[in-house]
PDB file of N, CA and C in Angstrom:
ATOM      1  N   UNK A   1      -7.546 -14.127  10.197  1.00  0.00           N
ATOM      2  CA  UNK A   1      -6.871 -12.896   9.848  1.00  0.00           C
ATOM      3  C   UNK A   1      -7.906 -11.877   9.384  1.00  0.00           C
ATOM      4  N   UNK A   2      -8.082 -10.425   9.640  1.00  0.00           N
ATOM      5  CA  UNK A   2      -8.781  -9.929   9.491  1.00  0.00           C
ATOM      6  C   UNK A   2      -8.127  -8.887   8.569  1.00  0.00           C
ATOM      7  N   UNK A   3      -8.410  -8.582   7.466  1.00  0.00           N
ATOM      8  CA  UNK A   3      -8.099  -7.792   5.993  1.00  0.00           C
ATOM      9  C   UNK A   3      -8.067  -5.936   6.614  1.00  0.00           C
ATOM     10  N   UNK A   4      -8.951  -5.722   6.988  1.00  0.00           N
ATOM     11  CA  UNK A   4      -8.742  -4.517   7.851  1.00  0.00           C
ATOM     12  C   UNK A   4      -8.294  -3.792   8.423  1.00  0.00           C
ATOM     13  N   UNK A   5      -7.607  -5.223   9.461  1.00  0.00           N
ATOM     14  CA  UNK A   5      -6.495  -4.653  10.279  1.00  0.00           C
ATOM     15  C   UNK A   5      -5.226  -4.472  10.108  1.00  0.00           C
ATOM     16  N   UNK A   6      -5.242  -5.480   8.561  1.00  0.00           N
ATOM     17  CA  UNK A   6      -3.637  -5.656   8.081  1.00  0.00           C
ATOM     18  C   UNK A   6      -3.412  -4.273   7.092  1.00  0.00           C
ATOM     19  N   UNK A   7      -5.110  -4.086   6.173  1.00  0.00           N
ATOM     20  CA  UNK A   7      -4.967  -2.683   5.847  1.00  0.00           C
ATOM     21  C   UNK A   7      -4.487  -1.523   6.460  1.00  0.00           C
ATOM     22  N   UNK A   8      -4.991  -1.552   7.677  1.00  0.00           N
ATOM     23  CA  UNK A   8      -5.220  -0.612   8.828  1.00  0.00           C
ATOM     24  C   UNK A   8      -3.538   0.302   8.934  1.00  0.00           C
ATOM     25  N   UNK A   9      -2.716  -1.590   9.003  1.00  0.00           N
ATOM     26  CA  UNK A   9      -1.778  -1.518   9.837  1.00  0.00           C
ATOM     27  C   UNK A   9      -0.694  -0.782   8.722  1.00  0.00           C
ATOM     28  N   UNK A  10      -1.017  -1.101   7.313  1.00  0.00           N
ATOM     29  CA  UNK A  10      -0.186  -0.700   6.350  1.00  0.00           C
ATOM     30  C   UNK A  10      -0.196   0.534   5.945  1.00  0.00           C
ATOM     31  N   UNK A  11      -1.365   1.279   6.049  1.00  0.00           N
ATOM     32  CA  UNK A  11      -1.673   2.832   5.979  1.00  0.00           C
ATOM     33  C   UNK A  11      -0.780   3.576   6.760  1.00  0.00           C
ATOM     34  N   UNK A  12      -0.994   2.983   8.293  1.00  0.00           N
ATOM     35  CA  UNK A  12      -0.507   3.481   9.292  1.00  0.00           C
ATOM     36  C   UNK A  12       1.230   3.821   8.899  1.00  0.00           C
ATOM     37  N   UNK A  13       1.759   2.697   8.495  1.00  0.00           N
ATOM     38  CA  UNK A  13       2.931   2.630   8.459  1.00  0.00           C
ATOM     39  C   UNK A  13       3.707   3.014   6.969  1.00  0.00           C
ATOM     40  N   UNK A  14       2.391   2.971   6.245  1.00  0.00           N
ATOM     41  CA  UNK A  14       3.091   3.841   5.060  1.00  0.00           C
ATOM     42  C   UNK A  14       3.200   5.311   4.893  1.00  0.00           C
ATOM     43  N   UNK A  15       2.279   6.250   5.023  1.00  0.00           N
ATOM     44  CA  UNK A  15       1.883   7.114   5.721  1.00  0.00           C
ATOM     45  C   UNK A  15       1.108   7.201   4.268  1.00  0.00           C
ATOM     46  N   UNK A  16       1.195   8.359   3.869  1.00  0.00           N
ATOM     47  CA  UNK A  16       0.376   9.084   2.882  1.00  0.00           C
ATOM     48  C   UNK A  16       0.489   7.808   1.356  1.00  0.00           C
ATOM     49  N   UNK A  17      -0.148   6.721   1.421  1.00  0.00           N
ATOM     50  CA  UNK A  17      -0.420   6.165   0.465  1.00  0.00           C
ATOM     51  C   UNK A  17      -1.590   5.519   0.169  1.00  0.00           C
ATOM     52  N   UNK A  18      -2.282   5.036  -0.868  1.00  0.00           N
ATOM     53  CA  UNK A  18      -3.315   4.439  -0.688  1.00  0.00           C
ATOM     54  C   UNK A  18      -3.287   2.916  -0.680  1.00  0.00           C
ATOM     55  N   UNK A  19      -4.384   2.159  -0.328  1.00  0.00           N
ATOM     56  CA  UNK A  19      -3.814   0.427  -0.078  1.00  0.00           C
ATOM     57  C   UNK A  19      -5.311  -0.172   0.000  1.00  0.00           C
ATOM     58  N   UNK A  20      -4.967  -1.019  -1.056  1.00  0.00           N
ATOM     59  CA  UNK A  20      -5.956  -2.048  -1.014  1.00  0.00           C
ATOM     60  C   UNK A  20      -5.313  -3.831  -0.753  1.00  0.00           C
ATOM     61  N   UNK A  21      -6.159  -4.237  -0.061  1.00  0.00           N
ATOM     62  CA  UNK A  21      -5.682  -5.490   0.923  1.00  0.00           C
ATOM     63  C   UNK A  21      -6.835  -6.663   0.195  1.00  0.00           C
ATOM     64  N   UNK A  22      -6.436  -7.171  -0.465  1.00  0.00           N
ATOM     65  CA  UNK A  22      -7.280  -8.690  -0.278  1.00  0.00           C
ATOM     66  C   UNK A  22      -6.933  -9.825  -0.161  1.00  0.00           C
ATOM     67  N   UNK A  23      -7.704 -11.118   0.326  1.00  0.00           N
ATOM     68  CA  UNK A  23      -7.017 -11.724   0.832  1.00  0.00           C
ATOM     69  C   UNK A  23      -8.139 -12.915   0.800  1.00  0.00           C
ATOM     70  N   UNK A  24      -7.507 -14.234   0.914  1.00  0.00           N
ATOM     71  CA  UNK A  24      -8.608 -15.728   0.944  1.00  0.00           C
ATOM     72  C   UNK A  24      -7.640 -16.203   2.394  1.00  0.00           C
ATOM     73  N   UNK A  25      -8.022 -16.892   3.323  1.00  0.00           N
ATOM     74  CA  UNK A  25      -7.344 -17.186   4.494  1.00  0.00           C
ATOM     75  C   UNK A  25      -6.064 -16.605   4.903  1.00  0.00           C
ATOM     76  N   UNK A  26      -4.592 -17.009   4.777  1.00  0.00           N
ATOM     77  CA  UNK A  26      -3.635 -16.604   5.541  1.00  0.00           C
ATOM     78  C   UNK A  26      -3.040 -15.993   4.239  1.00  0.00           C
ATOM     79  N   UNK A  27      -3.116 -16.127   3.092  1.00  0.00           N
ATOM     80  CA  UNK A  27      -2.708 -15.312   1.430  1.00  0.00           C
ATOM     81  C   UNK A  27      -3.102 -14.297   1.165  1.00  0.00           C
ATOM     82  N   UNK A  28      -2.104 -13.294   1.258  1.00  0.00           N
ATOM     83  CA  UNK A  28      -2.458 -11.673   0.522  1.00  0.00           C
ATOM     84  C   UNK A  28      -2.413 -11.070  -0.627  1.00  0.00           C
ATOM     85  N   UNK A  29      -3.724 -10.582  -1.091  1.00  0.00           N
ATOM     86  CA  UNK A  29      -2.922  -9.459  -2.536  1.00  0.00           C
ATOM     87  C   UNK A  29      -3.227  -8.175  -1.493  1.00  0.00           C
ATOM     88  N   UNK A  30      -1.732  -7.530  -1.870  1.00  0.00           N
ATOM     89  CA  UNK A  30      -1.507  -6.040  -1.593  1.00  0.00           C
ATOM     90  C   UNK A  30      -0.930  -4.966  -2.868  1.00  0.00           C
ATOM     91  N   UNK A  31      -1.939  -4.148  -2.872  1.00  0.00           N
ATOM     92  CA  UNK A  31      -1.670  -2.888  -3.833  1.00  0.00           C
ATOM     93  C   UNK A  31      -1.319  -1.818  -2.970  1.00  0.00           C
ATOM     94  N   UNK A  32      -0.209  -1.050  -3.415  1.00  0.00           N
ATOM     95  CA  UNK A  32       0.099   0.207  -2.325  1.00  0.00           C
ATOM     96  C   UNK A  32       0.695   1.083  -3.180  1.00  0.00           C
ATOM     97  N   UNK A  33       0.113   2.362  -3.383  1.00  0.00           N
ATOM     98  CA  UNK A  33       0.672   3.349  -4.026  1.00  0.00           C
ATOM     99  C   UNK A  33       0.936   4.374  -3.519  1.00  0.00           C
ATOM    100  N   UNK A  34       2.248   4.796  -3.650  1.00  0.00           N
ATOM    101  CA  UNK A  34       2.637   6.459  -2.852  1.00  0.00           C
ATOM    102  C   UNK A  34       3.833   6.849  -3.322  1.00  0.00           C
ATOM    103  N   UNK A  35       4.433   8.305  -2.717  1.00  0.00           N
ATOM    104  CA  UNK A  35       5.372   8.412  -3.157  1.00  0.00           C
ATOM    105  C   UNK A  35       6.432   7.844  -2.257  1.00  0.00           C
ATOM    106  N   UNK A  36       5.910   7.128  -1.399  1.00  0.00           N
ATOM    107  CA  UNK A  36       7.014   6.536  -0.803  1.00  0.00           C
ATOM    108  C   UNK A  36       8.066   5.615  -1.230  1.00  0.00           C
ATOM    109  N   UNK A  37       7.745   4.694  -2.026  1.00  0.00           N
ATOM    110  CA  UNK A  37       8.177   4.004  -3.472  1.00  0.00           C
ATOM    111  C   UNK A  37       8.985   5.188  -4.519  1.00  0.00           C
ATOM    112  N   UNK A  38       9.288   6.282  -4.314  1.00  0.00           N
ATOM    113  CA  UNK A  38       9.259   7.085  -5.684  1.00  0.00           C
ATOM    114  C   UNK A  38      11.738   6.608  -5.359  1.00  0.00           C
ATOM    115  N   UNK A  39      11.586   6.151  -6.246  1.00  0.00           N
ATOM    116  CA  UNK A  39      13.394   5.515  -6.060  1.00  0.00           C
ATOM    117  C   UNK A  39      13.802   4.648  -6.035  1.00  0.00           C
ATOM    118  N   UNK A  40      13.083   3.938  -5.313  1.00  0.00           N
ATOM    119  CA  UNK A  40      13.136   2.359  -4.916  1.00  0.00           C
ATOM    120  C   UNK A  40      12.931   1.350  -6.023  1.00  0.00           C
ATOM    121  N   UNK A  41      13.889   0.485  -6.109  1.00  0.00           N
ATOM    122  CA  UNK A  41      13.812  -0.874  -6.964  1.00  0.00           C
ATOM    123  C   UNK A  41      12.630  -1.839  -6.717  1.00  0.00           C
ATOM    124  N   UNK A  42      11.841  -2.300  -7.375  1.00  0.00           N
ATOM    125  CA  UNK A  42      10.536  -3.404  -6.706  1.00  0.00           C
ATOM    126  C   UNK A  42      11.573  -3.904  -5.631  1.00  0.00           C
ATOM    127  N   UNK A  43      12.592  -4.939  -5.573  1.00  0.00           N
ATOM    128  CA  UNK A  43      12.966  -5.825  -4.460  1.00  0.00           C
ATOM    129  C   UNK A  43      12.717  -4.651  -3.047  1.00  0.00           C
ATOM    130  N   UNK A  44      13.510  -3.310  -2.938  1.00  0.00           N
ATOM    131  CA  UNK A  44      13.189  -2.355  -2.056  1.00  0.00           C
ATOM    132  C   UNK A  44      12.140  -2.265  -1.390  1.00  0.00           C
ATOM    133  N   UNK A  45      11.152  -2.023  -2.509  1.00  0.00           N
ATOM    134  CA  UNK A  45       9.793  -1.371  -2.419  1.00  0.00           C
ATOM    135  C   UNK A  45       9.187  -2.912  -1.634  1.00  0.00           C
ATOM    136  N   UNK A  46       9.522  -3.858  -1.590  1.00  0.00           N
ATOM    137  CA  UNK A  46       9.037  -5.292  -1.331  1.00  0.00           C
ATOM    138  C   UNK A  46       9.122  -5.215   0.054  1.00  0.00           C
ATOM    139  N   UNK A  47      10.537  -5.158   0.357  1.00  0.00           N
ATOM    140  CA  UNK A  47      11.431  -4.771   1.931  1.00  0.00           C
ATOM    141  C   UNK A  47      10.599  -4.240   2.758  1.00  0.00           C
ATOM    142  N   UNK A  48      10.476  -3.425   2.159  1.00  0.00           N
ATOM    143  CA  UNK A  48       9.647  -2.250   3.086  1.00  0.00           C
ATOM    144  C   UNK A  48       8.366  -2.594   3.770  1.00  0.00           C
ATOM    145  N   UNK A  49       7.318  -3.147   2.549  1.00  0.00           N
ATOM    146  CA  UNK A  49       6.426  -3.946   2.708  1.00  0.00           C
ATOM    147  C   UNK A  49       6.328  -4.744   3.690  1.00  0.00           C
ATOM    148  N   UNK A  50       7.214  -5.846   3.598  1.00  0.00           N
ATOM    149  CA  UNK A  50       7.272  -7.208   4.343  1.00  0.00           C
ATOM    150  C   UNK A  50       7.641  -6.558   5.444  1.00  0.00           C
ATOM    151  N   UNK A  51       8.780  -5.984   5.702  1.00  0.00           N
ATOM    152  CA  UNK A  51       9.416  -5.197   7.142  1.00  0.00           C
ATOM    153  C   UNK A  51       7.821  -5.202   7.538  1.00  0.00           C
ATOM    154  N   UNK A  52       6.867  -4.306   7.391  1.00  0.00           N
ATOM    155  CA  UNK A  52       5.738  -3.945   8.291  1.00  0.00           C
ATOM    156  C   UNK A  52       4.910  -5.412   9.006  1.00  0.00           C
ATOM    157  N   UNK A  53       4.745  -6.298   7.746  1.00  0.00           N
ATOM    158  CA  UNK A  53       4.239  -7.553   7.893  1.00  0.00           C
ATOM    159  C   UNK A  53       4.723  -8.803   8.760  1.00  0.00           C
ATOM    160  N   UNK A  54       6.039  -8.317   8.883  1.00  0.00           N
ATOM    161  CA  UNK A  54       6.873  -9.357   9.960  1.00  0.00           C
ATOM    162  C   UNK A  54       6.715 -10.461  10.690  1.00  0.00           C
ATOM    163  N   UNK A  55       5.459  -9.372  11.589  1.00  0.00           N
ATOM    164  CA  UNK A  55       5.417 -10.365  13.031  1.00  0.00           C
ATOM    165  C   UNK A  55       3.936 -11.142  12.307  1.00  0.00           C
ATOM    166  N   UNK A  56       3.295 -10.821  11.923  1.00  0.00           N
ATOM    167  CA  UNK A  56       2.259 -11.688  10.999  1.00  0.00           C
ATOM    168  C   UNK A  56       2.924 -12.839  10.469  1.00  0.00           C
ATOM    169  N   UNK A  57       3.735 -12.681   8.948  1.00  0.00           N
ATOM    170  CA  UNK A  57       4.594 -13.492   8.851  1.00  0.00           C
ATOM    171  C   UNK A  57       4.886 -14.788   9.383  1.00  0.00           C
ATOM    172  N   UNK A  58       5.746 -14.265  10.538  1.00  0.00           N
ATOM    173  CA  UNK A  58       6.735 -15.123  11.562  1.00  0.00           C
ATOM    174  C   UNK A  58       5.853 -16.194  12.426  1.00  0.00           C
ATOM    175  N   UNK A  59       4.397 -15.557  12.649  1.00  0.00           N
ATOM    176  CA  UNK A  59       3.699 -16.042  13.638  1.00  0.00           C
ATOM    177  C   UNK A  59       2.621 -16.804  12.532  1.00  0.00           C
ATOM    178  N   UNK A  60       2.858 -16.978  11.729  1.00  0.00           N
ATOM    179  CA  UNK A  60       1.986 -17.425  10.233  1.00  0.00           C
ATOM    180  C   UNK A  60       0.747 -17.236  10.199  1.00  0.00           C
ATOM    181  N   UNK A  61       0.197 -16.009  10.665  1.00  0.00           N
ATOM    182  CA  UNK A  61      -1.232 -15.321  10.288  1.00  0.00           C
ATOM    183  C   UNK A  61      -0.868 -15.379   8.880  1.00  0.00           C
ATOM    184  N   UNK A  62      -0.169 -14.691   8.373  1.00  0.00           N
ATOM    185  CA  UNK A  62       0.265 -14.307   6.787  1.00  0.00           C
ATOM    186  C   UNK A  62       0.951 -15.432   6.074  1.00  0.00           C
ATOM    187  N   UNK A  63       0.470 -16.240   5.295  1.00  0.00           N
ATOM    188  CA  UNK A  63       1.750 -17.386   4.776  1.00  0.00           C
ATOM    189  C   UNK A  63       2.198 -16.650   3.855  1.00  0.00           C
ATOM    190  N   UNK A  64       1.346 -15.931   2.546  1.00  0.00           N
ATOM    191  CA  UNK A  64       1.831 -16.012   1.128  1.00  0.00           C
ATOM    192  C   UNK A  64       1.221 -14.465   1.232  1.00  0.00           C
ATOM    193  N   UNK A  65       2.571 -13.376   0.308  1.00  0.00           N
ATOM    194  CA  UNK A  65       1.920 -12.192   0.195  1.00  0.00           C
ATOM    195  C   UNK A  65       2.190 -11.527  -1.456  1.00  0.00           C
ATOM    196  N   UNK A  66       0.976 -11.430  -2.345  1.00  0.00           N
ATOM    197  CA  UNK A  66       1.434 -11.215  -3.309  1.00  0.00           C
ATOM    198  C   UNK A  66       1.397  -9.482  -3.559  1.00  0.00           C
ATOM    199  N   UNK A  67       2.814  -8.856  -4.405  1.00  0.00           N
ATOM    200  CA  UNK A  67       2.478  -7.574  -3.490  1.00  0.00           C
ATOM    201  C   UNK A  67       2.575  -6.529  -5.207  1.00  0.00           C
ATOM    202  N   UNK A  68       1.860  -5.934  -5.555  1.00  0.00           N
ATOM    203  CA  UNK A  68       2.177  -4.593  -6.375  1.00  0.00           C
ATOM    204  C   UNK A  68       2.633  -3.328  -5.599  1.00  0.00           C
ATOM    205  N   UNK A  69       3.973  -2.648  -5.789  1.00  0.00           N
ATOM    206  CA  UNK A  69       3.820  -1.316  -5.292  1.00  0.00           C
ATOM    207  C   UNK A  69       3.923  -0.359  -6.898  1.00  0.00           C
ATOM    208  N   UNK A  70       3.697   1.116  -6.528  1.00  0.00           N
ATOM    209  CA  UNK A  70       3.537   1.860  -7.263  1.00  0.00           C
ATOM    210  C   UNK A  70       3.861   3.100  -7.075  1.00  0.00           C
ATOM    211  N   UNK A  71       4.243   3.953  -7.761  1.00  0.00           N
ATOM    212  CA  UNK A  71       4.281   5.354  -7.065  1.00  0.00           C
ATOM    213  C   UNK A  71       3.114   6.178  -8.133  1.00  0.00           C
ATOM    214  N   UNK A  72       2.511   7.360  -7.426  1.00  0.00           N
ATOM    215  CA  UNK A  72       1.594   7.952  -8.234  1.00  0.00           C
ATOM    216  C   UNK A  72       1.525   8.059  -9.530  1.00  0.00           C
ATOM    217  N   UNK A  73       2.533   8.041 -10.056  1.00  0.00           N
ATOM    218  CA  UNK A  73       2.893   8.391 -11.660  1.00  0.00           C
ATOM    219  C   UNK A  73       2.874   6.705 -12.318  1.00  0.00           C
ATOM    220  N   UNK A  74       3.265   6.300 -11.489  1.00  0.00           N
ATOM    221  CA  UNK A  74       3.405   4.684 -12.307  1.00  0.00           C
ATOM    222  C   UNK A  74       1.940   4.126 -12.421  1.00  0.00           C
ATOM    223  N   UNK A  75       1.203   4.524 -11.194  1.00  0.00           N
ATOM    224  CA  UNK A  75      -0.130   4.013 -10.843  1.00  0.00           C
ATOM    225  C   UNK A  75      -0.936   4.526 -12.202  1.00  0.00           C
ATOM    226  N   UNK A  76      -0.690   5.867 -12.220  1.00  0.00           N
ATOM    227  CA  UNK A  76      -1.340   6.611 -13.441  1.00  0.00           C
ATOM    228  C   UNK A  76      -1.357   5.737 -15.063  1.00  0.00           C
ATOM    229  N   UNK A  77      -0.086   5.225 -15.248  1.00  0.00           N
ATOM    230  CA  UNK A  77       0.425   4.675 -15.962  1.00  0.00           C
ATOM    231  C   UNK A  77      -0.600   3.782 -16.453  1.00  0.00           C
ATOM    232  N   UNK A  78      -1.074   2.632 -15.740  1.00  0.00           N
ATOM    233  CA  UNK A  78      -1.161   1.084 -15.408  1.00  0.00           C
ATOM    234  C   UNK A  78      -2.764   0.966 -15.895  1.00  0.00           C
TER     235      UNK A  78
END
């Protein structure tokens, strides 16, 4: 699995947020902050997440994804 591309793929699909991806074999930590999150309940904000990660997932590139989201103001917070 290459950390890059899963970054890559999450930028893409988050749009205007920032994202840091790390990762030890098929296990992710994901940080993602934007206002795209700005409403959303964590379980939501999770959804959304995983929705992008899917076919990774399913096809078990990805086993385990541990995930923080944030929105700018919360990030500020932390």
């Amino acid at each position: 699995m290459n950390i890059d591309i899963i970054k890559q793929l999450l930028i893409d699909a988050l749009g205007d947020c920032e994202v840091f991806v790390e990762g030890e074999g098929n296990h992710l930590t994901v940080t993602a902050i934007g206002e795209v999150f700005e409403g959303k309940r964590s379980v939501q904000r999770q959804q959304h997440v995983y929705a992008i990660l899917k076919d990774y997932i399913a096809e078990g590139t990805i086993h385990a994804v541990n995930m923080k989201t944030y929105t700018p103001s919360e990030w500020q917070a932390v």
